[in-house]
N, C-alpha and C. Protein backbone atom coordinates (compact mmCIF):
# COMPACT_ATOMS: atom_id res chain seq x y z
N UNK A 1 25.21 -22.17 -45.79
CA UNK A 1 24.03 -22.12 -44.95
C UNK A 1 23.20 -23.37 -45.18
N UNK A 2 22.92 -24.18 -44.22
CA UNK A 2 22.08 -25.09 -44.32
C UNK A 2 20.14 -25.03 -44.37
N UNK A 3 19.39 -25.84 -44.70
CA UNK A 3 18.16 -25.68 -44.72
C UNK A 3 17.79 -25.53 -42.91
N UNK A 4 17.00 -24.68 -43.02
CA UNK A 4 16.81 -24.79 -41.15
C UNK A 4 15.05 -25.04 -41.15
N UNK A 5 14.80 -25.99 -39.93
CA UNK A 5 13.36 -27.09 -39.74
C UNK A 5 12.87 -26.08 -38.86
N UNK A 6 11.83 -25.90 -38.92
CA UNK A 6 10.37 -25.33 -38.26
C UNK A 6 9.77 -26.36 -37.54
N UNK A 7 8.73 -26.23 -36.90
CA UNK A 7 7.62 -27.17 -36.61
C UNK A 7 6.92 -26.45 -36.47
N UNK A 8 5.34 -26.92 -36.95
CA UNK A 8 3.67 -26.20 -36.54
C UNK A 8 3.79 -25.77 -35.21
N UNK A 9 3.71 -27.05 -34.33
CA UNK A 9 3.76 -26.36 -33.35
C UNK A 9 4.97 -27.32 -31.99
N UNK A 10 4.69 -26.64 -31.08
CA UNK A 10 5.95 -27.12 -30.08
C UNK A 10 5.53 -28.65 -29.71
N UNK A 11 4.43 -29.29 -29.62
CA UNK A 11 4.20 -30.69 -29.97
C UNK A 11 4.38 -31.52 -30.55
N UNK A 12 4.54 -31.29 -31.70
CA UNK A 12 5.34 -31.89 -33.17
C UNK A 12 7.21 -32.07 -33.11
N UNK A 13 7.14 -30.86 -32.79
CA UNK A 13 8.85 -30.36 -32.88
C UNK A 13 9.00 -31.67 -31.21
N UNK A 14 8.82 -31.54 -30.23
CA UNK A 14 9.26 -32.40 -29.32
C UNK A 14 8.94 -34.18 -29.86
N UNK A 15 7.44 -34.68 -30.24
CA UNK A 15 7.57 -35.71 -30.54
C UNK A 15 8.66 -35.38 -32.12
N UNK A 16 8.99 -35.31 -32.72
CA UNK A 16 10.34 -35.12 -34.09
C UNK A 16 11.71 -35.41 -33.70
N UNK A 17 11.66 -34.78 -32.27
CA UNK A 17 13.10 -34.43 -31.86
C UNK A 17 13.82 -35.75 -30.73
N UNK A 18 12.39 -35.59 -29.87
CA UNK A 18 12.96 -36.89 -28.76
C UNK A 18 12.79 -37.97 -29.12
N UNK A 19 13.63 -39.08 -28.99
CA UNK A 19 13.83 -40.16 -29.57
C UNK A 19 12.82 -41.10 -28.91
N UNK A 20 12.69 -41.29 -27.08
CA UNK A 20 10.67 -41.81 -26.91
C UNK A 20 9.74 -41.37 -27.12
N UNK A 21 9.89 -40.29 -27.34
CA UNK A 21 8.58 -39.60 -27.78
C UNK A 21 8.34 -39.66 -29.16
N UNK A 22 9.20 -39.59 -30.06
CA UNK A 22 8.94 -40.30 -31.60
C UNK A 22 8.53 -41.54 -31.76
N UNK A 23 9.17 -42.54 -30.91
CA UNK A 23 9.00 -43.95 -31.16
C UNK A 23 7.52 -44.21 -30.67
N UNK A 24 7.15 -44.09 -29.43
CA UNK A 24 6.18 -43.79 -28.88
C UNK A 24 4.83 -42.86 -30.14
N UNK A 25 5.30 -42.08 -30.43
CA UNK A 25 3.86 -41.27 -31.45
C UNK A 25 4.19 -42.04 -32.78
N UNK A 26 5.14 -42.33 -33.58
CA UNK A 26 5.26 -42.69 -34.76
C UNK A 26 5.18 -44.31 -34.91
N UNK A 27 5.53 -44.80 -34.16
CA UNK A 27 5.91 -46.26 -33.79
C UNK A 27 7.44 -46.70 -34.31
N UNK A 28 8.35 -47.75 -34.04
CA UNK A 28 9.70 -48.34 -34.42
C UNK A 28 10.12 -48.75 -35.60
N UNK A 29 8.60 -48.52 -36.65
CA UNK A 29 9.33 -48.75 -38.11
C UNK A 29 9.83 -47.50 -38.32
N UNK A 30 8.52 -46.25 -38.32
CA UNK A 30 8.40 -45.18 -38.67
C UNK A 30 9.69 -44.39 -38.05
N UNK A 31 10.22 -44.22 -36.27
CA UNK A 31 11.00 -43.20 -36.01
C UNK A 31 12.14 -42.99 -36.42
N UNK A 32 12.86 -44.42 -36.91
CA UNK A 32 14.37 -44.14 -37.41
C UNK A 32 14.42 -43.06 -38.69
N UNK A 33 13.50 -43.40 -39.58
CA UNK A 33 13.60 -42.97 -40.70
C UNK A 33 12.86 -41.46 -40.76
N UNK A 34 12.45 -41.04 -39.49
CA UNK A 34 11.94 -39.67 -39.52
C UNK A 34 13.27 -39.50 -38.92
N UNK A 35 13.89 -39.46 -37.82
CA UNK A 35 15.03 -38.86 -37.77
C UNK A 35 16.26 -38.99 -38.94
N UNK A 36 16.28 -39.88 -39.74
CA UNK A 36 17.19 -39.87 -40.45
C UNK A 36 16.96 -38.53 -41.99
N UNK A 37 15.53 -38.74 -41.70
CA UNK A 37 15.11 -37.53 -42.79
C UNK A 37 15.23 -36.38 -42.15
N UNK A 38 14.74 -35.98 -41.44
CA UNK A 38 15.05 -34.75 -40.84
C UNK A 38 16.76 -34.21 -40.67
N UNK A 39 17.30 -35.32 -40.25
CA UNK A 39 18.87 -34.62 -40.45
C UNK A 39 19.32 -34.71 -41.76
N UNK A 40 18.52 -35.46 -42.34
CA UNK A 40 18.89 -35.07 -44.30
C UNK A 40 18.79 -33.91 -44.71
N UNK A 41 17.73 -33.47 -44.15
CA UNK A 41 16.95 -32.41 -44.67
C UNK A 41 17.82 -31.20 -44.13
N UNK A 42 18.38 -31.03 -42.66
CA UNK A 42 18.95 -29.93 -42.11
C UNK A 42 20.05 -29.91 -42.85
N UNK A 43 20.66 -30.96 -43.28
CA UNK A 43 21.74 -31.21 -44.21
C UNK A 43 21.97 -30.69 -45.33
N UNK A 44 20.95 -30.33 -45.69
CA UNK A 44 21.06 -30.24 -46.97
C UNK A 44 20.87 -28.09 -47.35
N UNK A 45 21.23 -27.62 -47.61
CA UNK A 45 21.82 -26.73 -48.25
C UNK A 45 20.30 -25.39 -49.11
N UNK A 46 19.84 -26.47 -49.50
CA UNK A 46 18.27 -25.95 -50.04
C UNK A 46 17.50 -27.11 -50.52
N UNK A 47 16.55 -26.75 -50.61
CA UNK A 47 15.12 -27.66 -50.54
C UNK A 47 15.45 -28.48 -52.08
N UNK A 48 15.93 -28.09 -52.94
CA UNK A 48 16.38 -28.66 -54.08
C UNK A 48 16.98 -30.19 -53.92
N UNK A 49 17.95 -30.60 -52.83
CA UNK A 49 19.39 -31.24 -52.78
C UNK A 49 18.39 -32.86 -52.27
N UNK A 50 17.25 -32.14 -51.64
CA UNK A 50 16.38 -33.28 -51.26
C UNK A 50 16.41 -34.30 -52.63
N UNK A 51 15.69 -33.82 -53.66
CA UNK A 51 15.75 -34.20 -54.83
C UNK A 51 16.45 -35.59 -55.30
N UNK A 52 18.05 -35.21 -54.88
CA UNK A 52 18.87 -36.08 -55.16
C UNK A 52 18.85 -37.29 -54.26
N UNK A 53 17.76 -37.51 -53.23
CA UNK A 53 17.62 -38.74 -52.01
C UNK A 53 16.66 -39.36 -52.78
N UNK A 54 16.59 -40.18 -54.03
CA UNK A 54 15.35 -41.13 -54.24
C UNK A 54 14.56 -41.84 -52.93
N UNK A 55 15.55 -42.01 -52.22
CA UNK A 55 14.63 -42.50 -50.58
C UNK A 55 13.96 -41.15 -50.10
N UNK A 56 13.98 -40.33 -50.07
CA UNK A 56 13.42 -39.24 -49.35
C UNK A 56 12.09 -39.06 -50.56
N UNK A 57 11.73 -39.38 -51.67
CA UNK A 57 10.79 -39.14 -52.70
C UNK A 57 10.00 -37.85 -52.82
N UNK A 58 10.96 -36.83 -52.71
CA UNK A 58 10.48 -35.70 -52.54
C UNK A 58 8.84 -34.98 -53.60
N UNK A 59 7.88 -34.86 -53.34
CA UNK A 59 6.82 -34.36 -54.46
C UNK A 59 5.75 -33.58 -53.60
N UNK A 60 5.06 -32.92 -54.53
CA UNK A 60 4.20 -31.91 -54.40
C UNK A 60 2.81 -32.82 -53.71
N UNK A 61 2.17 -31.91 -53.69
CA UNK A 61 0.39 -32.38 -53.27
C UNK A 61 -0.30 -31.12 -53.73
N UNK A 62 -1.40 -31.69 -54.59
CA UNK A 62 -2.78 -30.73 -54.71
C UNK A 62 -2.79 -29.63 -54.31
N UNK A 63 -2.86 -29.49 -52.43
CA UNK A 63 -2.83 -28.64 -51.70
C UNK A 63 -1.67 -27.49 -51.71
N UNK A 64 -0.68 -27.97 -52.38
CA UNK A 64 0.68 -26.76 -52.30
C UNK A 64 1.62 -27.65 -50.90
N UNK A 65 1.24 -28.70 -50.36
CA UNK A 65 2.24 -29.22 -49.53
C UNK A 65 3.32 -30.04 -50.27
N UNK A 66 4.28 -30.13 -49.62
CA UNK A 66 5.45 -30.48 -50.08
C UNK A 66 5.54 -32.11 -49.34
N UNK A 67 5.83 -33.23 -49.59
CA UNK A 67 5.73 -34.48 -49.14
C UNK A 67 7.02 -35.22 -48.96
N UNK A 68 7.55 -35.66 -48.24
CA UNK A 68 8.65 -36.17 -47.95
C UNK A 68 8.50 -37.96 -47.26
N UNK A 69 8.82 -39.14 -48.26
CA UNK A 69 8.57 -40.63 -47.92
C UNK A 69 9.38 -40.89 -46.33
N UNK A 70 8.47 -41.28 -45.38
CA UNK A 70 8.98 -41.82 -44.69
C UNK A 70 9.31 -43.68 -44.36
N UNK A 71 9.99 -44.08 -45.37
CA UNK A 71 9.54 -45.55 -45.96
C UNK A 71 8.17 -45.63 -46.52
N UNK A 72 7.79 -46.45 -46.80
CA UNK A 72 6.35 -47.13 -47.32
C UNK A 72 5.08 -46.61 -46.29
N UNK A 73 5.29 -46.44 -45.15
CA UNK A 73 4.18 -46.03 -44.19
C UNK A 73 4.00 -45.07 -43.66
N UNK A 74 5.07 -43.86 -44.03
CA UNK A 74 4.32 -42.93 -43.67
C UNK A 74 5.05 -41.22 -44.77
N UNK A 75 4.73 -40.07 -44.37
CA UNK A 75 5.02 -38.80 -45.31
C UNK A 75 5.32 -37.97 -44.17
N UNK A 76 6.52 -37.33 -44.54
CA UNK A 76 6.37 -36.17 -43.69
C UNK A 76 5.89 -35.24 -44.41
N UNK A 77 4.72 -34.29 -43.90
CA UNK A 77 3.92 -33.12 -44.69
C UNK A 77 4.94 -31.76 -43.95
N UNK A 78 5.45 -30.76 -45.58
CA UNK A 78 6.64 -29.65 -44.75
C UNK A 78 5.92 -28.53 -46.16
N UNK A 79 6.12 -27.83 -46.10
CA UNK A 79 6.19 -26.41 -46.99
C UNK A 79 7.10 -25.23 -46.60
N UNK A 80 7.70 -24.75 -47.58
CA UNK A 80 8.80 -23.31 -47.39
C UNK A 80 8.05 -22.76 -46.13
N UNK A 81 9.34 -21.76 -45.12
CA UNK A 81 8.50 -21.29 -44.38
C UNK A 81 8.44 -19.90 -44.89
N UNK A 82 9.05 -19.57 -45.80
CA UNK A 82 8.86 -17.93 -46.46
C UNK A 82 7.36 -18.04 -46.93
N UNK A 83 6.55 -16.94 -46.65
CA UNK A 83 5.69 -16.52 -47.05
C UNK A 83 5.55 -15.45 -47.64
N UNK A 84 5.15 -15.10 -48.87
CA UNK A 84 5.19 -15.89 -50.24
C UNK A 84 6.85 -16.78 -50.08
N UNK A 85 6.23 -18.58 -50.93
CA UNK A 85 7.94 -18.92 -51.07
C UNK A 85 8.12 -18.08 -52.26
N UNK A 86 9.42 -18.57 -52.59
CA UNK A 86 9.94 -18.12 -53.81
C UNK A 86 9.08 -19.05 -54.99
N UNK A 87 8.82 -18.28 -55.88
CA UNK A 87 7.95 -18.72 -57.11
C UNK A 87 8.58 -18.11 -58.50
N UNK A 88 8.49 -18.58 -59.53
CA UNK A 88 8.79 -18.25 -61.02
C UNK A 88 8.25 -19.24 -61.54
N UNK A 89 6.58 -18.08 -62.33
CA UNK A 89 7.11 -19.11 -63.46
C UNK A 89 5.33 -20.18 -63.04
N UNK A 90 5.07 -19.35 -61.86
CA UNK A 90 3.88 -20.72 -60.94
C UNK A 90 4.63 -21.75 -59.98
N UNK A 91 5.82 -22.14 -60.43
CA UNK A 91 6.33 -22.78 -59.59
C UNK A 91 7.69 -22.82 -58.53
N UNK A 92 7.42 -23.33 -57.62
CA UNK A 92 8.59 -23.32 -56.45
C UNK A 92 9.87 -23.45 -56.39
N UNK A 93 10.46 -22.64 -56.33
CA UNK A 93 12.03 -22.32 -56.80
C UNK A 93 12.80 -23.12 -55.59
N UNK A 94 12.51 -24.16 -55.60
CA UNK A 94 13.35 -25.16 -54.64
C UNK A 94 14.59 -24.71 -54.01
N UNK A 95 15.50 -24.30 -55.09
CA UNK A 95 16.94 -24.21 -54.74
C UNK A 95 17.11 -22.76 -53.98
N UNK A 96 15.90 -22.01 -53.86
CA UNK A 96 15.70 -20.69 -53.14
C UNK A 96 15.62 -20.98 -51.68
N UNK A 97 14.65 -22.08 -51.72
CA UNK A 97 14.10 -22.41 -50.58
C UNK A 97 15.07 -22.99 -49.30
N UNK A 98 15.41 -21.81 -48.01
CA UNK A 98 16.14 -22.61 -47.19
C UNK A 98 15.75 -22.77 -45.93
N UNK A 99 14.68 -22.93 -45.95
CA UNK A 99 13.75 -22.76 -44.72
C UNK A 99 12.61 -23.72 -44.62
N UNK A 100 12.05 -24.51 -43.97
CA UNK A 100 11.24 -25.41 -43.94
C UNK A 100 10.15 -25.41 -43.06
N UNK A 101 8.89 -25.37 -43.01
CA UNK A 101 7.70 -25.80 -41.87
C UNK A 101 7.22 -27.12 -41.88
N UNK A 102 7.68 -27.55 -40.59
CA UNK A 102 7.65 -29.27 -41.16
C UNK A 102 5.46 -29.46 -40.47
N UNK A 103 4.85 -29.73 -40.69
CA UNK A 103 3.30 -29.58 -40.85
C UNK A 103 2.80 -30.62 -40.19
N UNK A 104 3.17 -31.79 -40.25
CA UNK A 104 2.29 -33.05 -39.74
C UNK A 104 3.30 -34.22 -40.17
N UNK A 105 3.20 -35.41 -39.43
CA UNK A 105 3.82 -36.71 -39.91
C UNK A 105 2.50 -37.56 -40.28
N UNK A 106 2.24 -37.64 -41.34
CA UNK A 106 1.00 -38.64 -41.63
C UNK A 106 1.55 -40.15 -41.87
N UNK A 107 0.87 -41.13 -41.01
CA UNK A 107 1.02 -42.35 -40.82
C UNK A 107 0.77 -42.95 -41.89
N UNK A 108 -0.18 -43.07 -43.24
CA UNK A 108 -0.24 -43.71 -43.85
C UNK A 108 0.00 -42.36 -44.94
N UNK A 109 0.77 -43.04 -46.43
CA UNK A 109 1.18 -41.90 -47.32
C UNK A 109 -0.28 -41.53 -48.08
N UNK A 110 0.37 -40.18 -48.13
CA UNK A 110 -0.91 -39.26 -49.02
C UNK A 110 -1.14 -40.10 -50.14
N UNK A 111 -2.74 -39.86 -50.80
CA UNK A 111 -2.69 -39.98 -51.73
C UNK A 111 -2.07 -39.37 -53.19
């Protein structure tokens, strides 16, 4: 079973998916490498496997969001879509996790 992508909402999911409409909202550095993450990500098996993409720089935020490098300029913002995720322990049982809400593409990376 592979990880399967969400979107907030049906606006997101179309600019994510169509290739002018990404280039167009993200700009031509940013869209290759959101599509190339995103099919990483469907790729991948559980939220854990991310891990192993040093290009993908998978890490937490403050907030409980989950952060994904889109090169140098931008993050994709995603969190489990199970509600409660899986937890032990306080923390996020990654390799549980096979479900994704992808949240926002922020143009410049979180702090």
């Amino acid at each position: 079973m592979r990880v399967q992508i969400f979107f907030v909402d049906g606006e997101l999911a179309r600019s994510c998916s169509d290739d002018v409409l990404r280039v167009r909202r993200f700009g031509a550095d940013v869209a290759p490498l959101l599509r190339r993450r995103l099919a990483e990500i469907s790729a991948a098996t559980h939220l854990a496997e991310l891990r192993r993409l040093p290009q993908a720089r998978l890490r937490g935020h403050q907030d409980g969001r989950l952060l994904v490098a889109l090169g140098p300029a931008a993050d994709l913002h995603l969190r489990p879509r199970d509600d409660p995720p899986p937890m032990a322990d306080g923390q996020l049982v990654e390799w549980a996790v096979r479900s994704l809400l992808i949240t926002s593409v922020q143009l410049a990376p979180a702090a």
